[in-house]
N, C-alpha and C. Protein backbone atom coordinates (compact mmCIF):
# COMPACT_ATOMS: atom_id res chain seq x y z
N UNK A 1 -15.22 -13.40 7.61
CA UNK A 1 -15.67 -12.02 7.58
C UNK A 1 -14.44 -11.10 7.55
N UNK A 2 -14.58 -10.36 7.05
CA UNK A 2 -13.32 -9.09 6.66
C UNK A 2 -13.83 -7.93 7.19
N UNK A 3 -13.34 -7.76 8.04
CA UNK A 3 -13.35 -6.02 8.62
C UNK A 3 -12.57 -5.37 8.19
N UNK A 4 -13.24 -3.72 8.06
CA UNK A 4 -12.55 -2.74 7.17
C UNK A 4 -12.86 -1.52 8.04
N UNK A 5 -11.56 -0.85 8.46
CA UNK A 5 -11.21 0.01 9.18
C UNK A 5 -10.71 1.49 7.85
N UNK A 6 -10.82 2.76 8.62
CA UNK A 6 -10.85 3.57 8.41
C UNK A 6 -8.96 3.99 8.30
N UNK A 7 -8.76 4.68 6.80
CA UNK A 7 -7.29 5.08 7.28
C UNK A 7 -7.42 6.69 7.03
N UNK A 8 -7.08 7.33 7.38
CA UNK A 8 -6.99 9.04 7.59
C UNK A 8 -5.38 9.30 6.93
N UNK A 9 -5.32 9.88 5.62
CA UNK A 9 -4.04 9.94 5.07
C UNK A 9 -3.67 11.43 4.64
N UNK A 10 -2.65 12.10 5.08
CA UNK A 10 -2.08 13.23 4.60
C UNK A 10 -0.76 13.52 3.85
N UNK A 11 -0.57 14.04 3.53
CA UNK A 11 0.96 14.45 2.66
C UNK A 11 1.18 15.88 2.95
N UNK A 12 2.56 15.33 3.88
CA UNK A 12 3.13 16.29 4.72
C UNK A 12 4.76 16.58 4.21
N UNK A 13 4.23 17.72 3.16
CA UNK A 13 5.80 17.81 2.35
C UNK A 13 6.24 16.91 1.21
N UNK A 14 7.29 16.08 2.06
CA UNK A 14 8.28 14.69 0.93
C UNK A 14 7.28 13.70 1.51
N UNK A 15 6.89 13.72 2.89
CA UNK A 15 6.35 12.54 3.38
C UNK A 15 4.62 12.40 3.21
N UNK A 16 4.75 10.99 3.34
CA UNK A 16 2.75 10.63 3.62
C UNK A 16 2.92 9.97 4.82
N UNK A 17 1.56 10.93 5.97
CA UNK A 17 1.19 10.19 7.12
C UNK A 17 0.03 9.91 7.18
N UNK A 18 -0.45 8.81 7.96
CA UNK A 18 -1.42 7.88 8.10
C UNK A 18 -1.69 7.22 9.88
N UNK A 19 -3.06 6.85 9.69
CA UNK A 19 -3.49 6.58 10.67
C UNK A 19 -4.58 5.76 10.87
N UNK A 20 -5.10 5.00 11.33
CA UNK A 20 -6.21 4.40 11.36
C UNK A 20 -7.13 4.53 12.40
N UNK A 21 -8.50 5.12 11.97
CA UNK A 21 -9.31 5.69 12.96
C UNK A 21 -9.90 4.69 14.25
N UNK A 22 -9.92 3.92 13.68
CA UNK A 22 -10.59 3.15 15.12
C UNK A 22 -9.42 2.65 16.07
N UNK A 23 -8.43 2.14 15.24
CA UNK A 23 -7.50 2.08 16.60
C UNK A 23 -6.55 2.46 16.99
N UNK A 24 -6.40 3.32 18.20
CA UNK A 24 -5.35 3.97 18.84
C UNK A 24 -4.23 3.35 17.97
N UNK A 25 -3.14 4.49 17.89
CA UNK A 25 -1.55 3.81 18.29
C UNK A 25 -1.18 2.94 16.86
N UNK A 26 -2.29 2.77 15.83
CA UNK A 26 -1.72 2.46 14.46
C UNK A 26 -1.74 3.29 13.58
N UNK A 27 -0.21 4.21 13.43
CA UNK A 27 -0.15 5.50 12.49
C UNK A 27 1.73 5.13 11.82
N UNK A 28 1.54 5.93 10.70
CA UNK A 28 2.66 5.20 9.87
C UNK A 28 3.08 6.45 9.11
N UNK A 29 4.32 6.57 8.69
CA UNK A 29 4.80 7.82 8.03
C UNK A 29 5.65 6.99 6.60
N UNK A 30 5.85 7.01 5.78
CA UNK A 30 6.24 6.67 4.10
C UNK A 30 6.44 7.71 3.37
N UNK A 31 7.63 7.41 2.30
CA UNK A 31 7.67 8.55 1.45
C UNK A 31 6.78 8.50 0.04
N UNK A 32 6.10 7.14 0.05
CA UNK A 32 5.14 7.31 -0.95
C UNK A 32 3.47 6.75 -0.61
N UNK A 33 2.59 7.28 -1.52
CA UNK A 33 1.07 6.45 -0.67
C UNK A 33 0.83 5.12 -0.66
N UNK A 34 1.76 4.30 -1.16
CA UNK A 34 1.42 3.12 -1.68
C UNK A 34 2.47 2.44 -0.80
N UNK A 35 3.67 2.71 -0.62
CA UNK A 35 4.06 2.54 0.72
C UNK A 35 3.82 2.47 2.23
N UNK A 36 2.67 3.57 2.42
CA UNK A 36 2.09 3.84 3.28
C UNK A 36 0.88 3.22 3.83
N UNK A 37 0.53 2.81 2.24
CA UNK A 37 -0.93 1.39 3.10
C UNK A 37 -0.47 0.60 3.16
N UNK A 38 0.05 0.26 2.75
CA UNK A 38 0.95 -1.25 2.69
C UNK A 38 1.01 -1.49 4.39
N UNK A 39 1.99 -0.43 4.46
CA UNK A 39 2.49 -0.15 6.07
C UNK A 39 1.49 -0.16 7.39
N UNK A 40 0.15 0.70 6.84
CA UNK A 40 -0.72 0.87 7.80
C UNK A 40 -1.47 -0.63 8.07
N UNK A 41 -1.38 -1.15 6.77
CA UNK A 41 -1.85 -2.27 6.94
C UNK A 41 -1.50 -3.43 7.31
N UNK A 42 0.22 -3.59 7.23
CA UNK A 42 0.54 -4.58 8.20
C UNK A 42 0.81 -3.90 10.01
N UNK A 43 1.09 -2.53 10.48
CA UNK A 43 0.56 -2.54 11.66
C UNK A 43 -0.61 -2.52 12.33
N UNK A 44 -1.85 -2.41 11.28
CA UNK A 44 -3.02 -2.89 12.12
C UNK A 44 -3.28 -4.01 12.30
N UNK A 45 -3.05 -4.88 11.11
CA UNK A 45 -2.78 -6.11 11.56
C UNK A 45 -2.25 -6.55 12.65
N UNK A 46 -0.92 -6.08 12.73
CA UNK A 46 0.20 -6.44 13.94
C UNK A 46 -0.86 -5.99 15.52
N UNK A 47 -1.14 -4.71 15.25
CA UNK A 47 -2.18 -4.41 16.54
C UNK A 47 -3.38 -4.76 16.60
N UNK A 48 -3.87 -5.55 16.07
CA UNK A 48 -5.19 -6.36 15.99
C UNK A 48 -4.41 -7.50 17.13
N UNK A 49 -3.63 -8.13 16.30
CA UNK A 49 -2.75 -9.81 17.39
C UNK A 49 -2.39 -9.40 18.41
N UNK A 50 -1.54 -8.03 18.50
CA UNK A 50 -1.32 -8.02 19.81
C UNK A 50 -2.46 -7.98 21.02
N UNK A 51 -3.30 -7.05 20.65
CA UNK A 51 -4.74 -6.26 21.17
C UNK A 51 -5.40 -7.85 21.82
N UNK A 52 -5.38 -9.05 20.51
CA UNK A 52 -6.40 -9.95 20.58
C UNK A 52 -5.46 -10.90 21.70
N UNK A 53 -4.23 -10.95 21.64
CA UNK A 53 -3.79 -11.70 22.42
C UNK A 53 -3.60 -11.34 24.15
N UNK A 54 -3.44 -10.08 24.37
CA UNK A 54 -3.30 -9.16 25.50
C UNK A 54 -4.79 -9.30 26.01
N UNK A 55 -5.60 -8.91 25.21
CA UNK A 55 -7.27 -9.74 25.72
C UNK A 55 -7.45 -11.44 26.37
N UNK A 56 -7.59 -12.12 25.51
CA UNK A 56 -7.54 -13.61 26.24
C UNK A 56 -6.43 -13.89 27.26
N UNK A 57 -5.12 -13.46 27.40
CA UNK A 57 -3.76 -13.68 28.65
C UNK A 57 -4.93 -13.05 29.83
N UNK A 58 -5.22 -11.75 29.61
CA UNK A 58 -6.11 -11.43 30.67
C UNK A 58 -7.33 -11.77 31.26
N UNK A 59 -8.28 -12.62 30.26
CA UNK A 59 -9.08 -12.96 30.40
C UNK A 59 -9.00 -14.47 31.56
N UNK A 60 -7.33 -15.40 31.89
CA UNK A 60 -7.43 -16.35 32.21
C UNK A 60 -7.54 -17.55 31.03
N UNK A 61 -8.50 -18.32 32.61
CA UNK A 61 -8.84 -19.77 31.51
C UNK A 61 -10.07 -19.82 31.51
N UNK A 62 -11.10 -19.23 32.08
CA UNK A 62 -12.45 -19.45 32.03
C UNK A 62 -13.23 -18.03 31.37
N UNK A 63 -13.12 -18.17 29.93
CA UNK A 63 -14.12 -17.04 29.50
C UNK A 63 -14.43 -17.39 27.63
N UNK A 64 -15.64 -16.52 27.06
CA UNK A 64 -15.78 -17.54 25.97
C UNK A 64 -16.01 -15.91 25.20
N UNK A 65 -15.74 -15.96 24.04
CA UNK A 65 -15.71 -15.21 22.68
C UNK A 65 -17.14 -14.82 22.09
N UNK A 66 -17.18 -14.12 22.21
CA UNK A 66 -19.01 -13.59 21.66
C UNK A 66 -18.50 -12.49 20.34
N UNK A 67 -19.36 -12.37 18.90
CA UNK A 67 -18.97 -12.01 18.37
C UNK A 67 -20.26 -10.92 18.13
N UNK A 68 -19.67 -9.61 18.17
CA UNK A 68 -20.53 -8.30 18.07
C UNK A 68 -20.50 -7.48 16.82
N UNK A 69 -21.40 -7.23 16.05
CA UNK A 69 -21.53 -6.35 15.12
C UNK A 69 -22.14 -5.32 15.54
N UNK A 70 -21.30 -3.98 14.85
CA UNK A 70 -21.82 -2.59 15.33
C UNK A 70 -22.31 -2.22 14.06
C-alpha cells in the first residue's frame, strides 16, 4: 500500500518552500520545484523511520501493530 501525503508549496522570491501537511517538522526550502520534492520526499520518508522507530523503542517488547485506515 502507498500512502500519499499532502505537500503545501510556495515560491518565496529565488527560493521554493515546502511542507507536508500531515506531518509536523517535514518542511524543505530549494532553489528549484523539482528540487524541492525530491527533498520533501526523502525527509518524509526519513520522518516516517524515525517516527516508526521512536514508536516500537517505546512501545517495549510486548505490543502488536494494527493497521488503520482513515
Amino acid at each position: 500500500m502507498k500512502n500519499e501525503y499532502t505537500a503545501v508549496v510556495i515560491q518565496d522570491g529565488d527560493w521554493w518552500v515546502g511542507w507536508i501537511e500531515e506531518v509536523p517538522g517535514v518542511n524543505c526550502q530549494e532553489k528549484t520545484y523539482e528540487e524541492l520534492k525530491k527533498s520533501l520526499m526523502v525527509t518524509l520518508k526519513e520522518a516516517l523511520e524515525f517516527n516508526r522507530k521512536d514508536a516500537l523503542e517505546a512501545a517495549g517488547e510486548r505490543y502488536r501493530e494494527e493497521k488503520i485506515a482513515v
